[in-house]
Structure formats: C-alpha cells, structure tokens
PDB file of N, CA and C in Angstrom:
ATOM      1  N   UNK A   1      17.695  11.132   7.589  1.00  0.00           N
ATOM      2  CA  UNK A   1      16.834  11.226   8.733  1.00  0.00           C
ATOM      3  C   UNK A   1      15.383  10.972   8.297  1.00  0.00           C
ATOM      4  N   UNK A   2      14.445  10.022   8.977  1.00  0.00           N
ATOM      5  CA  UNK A   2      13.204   9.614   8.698  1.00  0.00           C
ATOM      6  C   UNK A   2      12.399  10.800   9.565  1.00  0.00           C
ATOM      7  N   UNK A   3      10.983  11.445   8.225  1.00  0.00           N
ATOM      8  CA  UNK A   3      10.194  12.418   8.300  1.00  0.00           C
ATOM      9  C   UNK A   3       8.975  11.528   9.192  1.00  0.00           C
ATOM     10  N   UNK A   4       8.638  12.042  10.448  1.00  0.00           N
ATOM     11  CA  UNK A   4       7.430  11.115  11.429  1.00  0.00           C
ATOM     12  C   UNK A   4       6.471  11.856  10.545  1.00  0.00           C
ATOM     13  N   UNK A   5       5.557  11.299  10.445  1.00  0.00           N
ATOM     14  CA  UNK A   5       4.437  11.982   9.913  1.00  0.00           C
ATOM     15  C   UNK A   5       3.321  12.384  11.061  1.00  0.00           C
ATOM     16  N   UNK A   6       3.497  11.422  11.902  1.00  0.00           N
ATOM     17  CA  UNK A   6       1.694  11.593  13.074  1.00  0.00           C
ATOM     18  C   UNK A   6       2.349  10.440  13.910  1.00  0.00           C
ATOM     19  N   UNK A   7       1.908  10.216  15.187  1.00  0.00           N
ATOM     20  CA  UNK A   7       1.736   9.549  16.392  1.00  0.00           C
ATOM     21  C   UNK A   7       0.654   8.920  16.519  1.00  0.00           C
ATOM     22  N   UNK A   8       0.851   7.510  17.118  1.00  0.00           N
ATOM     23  CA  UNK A   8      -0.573   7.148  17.935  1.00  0.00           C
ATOM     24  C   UNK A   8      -0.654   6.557  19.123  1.00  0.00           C
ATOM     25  N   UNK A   9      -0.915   6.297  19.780  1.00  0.00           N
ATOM     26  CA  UNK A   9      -1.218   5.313  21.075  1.00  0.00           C
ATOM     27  C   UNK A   9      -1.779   3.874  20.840  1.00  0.00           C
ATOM     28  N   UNK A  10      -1.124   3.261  21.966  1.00  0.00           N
ATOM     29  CA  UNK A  10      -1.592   1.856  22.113  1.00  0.00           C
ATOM     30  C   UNK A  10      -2.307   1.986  23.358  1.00  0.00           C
ATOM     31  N   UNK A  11      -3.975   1.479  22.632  1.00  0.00           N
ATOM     32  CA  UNK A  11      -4.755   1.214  23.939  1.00  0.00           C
ATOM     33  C   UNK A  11      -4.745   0.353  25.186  1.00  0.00           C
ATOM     34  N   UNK A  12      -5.653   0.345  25.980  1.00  0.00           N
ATOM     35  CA  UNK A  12      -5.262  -0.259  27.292  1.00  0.00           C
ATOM     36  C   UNK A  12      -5.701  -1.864  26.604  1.00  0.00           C
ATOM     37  N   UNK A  13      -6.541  -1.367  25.307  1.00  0.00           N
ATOM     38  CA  UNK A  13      -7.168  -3.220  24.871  1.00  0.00           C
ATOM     39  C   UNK A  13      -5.647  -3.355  23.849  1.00  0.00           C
ATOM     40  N   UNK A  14      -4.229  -3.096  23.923  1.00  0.00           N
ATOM     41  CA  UNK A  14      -3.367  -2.862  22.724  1.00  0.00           C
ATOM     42  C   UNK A  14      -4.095  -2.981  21.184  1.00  0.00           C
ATOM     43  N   UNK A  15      -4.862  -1.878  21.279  1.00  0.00           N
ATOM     44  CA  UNK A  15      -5.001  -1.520  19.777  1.00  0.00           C
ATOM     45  C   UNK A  15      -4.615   0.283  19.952  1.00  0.00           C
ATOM     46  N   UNK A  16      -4.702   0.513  18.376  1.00  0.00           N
ATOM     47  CA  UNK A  16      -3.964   1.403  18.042  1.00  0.00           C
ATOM     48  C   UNK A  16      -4.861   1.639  16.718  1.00  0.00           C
ATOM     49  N   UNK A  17      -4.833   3.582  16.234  1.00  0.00           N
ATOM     50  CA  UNK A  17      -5.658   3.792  15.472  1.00  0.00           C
ATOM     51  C   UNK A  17      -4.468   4.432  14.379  1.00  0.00           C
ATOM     52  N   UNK A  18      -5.303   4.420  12.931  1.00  0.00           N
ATOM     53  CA  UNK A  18      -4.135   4.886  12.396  1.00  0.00           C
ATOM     54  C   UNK A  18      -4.547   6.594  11.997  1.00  0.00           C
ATOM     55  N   UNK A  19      -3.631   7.601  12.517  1.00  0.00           N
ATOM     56  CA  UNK A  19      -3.973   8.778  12.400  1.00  0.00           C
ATOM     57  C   UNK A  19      -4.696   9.705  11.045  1.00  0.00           C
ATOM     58  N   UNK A  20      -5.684   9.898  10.842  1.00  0.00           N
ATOM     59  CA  UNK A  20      -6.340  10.622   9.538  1.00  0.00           C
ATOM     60  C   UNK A  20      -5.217  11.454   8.841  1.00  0.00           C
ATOM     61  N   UNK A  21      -4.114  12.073   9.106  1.00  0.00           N
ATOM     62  CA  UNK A  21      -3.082  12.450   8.119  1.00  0.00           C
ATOM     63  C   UNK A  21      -2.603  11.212   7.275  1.00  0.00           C
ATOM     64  N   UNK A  22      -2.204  10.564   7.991  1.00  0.00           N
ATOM     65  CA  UNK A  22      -1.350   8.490   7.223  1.00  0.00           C
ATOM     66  C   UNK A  22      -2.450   8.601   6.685  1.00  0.00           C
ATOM     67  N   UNK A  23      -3.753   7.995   7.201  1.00  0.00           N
ATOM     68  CA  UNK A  23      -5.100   7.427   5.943  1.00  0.00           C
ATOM     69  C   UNK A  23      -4.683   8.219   4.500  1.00  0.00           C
ATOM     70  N   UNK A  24      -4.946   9.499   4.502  1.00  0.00           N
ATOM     71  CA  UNK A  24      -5.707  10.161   3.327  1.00  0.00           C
ATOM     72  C   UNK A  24      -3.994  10.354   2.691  1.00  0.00           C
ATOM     73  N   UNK A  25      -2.989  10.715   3.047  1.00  0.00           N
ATOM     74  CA  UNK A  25      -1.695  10.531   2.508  1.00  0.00           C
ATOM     75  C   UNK A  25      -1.524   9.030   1.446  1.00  0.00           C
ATOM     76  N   UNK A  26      -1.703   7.894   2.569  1.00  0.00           N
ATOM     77  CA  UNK A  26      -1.353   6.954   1.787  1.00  0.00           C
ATOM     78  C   UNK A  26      -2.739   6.034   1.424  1.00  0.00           C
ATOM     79  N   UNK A  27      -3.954   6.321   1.537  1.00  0.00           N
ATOM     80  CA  UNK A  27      -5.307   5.807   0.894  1.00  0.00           C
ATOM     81  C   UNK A  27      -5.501   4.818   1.631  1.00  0.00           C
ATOM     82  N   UNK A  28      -5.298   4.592   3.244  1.00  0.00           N
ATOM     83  CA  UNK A  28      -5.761   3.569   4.120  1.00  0.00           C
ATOM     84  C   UNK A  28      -7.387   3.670   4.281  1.00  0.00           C
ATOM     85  N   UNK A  29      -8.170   2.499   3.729  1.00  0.00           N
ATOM     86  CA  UNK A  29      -9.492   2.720   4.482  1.00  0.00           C
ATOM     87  C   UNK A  29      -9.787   1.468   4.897  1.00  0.00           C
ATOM     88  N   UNK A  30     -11.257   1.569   5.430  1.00  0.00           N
ATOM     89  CA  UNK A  30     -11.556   0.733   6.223  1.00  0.00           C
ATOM     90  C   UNK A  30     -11.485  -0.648   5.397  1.00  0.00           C
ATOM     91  N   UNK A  31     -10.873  -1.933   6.258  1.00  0.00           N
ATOM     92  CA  UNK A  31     -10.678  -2.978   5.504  1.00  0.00           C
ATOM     93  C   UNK A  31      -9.400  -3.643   5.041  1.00  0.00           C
ATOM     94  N   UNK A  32      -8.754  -2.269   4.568  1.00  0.00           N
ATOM     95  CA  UNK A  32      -7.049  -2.474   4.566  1.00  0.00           C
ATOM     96  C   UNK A  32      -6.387  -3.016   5.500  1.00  0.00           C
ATOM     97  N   UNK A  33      -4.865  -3.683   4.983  1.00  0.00           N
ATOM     98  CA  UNK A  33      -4.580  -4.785   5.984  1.00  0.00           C
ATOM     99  C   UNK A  33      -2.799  -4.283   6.250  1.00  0.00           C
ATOM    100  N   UNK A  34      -2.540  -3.580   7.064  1.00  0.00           N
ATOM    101  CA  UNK A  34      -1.271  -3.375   7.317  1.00  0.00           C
ATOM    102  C   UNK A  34      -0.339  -4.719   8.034  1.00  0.00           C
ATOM    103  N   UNK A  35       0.717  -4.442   7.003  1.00  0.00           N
ATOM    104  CA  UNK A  35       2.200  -5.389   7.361  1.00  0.00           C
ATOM    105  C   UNK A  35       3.227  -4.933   8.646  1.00  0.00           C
ATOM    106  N   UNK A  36       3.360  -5.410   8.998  1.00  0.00           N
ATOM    107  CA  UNK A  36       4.478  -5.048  10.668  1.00  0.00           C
ATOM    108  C   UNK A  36       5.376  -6.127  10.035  1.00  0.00           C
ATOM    109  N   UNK A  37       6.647  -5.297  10.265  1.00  0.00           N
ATOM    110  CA  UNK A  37       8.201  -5.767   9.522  1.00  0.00           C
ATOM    111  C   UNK A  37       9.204  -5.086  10.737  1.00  0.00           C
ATOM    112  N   UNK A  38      10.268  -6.168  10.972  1.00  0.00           N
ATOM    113  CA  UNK A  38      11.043  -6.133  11.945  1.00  0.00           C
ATOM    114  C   UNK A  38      12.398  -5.994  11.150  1.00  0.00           C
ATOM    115  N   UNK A  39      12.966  -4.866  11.032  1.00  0.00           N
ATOM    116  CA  UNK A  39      14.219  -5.189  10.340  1.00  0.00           C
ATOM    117  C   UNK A  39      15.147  -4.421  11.462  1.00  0.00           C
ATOM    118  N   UNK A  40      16.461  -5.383  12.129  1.00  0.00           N
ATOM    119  CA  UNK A  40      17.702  -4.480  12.744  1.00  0.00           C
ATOM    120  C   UNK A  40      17.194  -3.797  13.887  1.00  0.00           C
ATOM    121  N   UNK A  41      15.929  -4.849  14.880  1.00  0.00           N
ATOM    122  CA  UNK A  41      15.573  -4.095  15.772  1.00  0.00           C
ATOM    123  C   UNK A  41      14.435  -2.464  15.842  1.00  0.00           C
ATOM    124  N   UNK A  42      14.572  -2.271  14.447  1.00  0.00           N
ATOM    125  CA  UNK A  42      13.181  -1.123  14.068  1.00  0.00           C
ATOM    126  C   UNK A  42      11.894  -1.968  13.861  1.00  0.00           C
ATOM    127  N   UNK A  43      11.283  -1.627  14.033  1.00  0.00           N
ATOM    128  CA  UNK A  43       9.545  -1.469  13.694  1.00  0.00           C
ATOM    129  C   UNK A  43       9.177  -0.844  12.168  1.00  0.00           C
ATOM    130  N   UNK A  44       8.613  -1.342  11.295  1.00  0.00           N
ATOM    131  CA  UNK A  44       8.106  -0.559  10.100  1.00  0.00           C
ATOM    132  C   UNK A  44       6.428  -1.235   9.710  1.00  0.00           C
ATOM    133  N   UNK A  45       5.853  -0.381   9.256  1.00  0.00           N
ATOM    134  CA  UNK A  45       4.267  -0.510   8.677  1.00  0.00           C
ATOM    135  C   UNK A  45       3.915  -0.595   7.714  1.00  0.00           C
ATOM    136  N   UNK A  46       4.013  -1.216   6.637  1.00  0.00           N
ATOM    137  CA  UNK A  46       3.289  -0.764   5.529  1.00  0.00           C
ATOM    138  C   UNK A  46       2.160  -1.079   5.044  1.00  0.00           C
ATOM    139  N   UNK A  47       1.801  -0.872   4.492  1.00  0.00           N
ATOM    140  CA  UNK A  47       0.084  -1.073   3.446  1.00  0.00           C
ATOM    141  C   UNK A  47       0.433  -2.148   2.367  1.00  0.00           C
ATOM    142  N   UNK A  48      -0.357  -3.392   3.100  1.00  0.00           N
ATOM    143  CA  UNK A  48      -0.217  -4.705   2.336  1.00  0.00           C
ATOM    144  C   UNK A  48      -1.385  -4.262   0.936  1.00  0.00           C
ATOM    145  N   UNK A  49      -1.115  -4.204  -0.102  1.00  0.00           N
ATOM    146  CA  UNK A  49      -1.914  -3.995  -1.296  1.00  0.00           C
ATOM    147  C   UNK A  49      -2.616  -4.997  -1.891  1.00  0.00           C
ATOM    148  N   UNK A  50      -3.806  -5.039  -1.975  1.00  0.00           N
ATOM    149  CA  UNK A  50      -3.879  -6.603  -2.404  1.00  0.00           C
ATOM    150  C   UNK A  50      -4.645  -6.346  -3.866  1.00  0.00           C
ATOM    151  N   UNK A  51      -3.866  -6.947  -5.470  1.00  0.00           N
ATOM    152  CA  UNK A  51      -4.227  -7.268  -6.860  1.00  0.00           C
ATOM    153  C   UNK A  51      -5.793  -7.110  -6.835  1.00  0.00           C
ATOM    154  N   UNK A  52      -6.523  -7.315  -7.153  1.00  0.00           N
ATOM    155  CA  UNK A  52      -7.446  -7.688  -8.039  1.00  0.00           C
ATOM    156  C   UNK A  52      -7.662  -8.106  -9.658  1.00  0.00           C
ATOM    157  N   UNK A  53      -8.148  -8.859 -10.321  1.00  0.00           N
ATOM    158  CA  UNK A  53      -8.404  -9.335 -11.087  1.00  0.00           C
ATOM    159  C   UNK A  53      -8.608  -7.770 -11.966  1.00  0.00           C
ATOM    160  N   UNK A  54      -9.292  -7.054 -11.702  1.00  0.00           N
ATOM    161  CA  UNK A  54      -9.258  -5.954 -12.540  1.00  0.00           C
ATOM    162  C   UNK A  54      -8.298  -4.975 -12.855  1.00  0.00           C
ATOM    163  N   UNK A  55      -7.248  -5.256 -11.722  1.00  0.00           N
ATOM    164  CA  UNK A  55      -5.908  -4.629 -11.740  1.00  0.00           C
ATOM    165  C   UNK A  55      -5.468  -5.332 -12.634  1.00  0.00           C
ATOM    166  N   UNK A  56      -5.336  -6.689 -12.397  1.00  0.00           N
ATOM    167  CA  UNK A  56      -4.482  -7.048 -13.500  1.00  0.00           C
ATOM    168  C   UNK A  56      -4.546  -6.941 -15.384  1.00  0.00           C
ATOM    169  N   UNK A  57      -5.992  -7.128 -15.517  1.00  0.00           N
ATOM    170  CA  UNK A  57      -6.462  -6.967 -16.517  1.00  0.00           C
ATOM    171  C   UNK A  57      -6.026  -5.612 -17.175  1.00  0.00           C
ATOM    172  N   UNK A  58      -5.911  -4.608 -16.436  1.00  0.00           N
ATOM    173  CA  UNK A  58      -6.227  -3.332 -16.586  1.00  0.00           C
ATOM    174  C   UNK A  58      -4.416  -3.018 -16.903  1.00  0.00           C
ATOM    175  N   UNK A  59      -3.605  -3.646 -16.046  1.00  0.00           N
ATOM    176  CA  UNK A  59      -2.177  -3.353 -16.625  1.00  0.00           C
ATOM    177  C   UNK A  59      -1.519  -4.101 -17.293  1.00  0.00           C
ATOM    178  N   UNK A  60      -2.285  -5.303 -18.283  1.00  0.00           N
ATOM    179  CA  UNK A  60      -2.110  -5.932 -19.282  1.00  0.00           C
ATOM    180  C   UNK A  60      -2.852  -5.481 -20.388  1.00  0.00           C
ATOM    181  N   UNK A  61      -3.581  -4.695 -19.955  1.00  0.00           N
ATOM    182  CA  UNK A  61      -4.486  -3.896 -21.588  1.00  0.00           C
ATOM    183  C   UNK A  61      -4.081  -3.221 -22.785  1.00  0.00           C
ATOM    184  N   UNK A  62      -2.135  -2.775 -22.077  1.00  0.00           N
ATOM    185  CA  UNK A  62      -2.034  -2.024 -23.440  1.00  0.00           C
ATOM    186  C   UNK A  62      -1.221  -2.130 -24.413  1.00  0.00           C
ATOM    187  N   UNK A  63      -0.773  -1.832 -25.695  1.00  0.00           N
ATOM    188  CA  UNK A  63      -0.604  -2.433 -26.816  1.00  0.00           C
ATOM    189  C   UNK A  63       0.160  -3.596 -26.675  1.00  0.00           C
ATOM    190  N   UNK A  64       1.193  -3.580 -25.754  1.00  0.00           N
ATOM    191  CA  UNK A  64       2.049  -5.225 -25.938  1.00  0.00           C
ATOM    192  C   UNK A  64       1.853  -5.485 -24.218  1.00  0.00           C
ATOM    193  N   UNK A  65       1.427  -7.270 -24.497  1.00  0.00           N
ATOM    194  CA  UNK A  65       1.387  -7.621 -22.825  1.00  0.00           C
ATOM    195  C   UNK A  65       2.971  -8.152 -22.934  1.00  0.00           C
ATOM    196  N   UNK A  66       2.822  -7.870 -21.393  1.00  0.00           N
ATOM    197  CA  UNK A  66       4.608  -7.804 -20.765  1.00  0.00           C
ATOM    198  C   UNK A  66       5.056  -9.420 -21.030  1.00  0.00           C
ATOM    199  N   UNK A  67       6.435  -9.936 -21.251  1.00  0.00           N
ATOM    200  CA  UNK A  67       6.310 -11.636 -21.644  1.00  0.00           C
ATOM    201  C   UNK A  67       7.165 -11.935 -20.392  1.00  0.00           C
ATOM    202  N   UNK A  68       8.167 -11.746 -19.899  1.00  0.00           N
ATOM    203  CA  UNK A  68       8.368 -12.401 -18.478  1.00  0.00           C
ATOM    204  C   UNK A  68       7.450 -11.957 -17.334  1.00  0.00           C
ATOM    205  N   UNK A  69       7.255 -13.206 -16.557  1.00  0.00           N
ATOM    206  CA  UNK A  69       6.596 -12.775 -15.237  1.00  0.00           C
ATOM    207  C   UNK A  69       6.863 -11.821 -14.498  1.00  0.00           C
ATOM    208  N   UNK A  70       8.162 -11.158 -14.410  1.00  0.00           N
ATOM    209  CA  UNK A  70       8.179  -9.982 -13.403  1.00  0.00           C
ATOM    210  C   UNK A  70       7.969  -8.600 -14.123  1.00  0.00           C
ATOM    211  N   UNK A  71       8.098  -8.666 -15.465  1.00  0.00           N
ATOM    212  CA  UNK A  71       7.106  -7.815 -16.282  1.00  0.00           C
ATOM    213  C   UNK A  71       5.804  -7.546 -15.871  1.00  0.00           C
ATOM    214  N   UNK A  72       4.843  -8.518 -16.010  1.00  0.00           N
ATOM    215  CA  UNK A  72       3.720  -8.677 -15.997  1.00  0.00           C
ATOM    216  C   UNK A  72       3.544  -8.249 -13.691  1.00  0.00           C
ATOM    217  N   UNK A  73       4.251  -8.432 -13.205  1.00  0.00           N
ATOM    218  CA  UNK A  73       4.376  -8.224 -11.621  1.00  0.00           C
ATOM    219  C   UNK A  73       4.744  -6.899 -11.522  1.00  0.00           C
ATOM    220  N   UNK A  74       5.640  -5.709 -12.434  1.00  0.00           N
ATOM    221  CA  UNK A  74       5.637  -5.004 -12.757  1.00  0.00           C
ATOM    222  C   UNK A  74       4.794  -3.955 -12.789  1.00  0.00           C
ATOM    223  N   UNK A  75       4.118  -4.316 -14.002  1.00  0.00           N
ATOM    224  CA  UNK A  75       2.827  -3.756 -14.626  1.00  0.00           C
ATOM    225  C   UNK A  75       1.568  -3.614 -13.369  1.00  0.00           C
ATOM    226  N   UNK A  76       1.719  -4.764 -13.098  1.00  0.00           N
ATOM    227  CA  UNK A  76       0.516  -4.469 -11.910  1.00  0.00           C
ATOM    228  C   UNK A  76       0.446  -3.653 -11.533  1.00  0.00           C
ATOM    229  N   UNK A  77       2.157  -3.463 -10.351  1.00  0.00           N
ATOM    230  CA  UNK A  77       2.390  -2.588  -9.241  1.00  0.00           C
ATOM    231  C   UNK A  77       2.068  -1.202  -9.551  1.00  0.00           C
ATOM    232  N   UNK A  78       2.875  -0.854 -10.795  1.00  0.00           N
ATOM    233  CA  UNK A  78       2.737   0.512 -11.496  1.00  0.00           C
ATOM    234  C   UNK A  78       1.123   0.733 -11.930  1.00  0.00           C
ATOM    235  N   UNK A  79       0.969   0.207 -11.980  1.00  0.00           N
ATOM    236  CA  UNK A  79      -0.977   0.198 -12.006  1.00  0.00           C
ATOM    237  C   UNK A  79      -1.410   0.830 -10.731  1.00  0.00           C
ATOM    238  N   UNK A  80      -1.448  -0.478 -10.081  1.00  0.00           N
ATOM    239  CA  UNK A  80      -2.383   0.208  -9.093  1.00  0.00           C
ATOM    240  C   UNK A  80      -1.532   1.380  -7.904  1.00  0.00           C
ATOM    241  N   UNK A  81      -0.017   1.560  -8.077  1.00  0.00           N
ATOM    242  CA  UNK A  81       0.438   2.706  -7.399  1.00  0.00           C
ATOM    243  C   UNK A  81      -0.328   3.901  -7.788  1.00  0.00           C
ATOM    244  N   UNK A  82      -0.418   3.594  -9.488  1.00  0.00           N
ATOM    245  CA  UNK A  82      -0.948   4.570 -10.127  1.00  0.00           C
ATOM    246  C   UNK A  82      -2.572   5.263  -9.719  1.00  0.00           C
ATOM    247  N   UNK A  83      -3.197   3.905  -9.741  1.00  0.00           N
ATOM    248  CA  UNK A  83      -4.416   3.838  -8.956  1.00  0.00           C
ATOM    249  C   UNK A  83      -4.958   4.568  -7.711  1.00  0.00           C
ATOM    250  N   UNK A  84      -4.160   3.885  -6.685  1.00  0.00           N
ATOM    251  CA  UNK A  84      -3.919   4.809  -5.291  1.00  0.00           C
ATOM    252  C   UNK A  84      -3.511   6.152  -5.246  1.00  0.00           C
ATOM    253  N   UNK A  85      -2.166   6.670  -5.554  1.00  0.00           N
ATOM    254  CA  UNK A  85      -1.970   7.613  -6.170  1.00  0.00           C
ATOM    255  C   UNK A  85      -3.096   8.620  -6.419  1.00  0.00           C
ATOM    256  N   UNK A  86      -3.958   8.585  -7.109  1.00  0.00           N
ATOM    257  CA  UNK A  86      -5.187   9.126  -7.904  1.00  0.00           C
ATOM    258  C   UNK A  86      -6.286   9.244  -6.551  1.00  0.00           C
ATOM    259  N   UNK A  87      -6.180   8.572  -6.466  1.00  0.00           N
ATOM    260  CA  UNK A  87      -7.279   7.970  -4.640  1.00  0.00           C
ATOM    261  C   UNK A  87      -7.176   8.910  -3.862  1.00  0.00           C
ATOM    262  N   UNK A  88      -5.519   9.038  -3.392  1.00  0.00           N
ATOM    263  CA  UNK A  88      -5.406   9.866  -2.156  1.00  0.00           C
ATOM    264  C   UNK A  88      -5.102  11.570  -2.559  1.00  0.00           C
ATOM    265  N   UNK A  89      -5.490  11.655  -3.711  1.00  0.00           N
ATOM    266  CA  UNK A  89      -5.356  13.445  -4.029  1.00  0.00           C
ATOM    267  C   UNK A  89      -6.477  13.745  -3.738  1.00  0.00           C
TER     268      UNK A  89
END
C-alpha cells in the first residue's frame, strides 16, 4: 500500500503547488524540474535531478575511477543521492 504524504490542488489557471512537507522531505526548491510518468493508467512525480560537472568530478575523485560507463553513471547517482540526502536533514 502507497504512504500519501500531502495533497494539493489544481488551480483554476491548472497549476498546482508542491506542498512544504514533499519540498523539505525530498529537497525540492525553487528551479527544480519535476517528471510526470504515466505507467498502467497511474500518475507518478518525480524529481528530475540534473549532474553537474562538479558532481561528476566529485564521484570520480576517489582512489580508483569506475572503468565501465554505468560505473561511472553509478557513482554519480550515489553522489549526489548522497548530496541531497544531506540537504534535506
């Protein structure tokens, strides 16, 4: 069974705000770019993450860089989850 976290409304202009529990839970701020995914007739949201150059750098820094590409795609993710993570405490 899926845990709702918060509700919102769709305005009369169809926009929609995202509730201050979601923000500070999952580190939405201003600027961030949420994904809308249609799977089996559901609706889902997530938080499109976007690399930076310093991410990457930063999860190739330590003693051995990763040698296949999904290594190195890997490393990122676990980076900056790690990153965010840290953000939203």
């Amino acid at each position: 069974m899926r845990n709702e976290l918060a509700r919102s409304k769709v305005t009369t202009q169809d926009q929609t705000s995202v509730p201050l529990e979601v923000r500070r839970r999952f580190g939405i701020k201003s600027g961030c770019e949420l994904g809308w995914y249609e799977e089996d007739g559901r609706l889902y949201v997530d938080l499109a993450r976007v690399h930076t150059l310093a991410d990457a750098r930063a999860a190739l820094s330590g003693k051995r860089a990763p040698k296949p590409a999904l290594d190195v795609k890997a490393a990122i993710k676990a980076h900056v989850s790690e990153k965010f993570k840290r953000a939203s405490h």
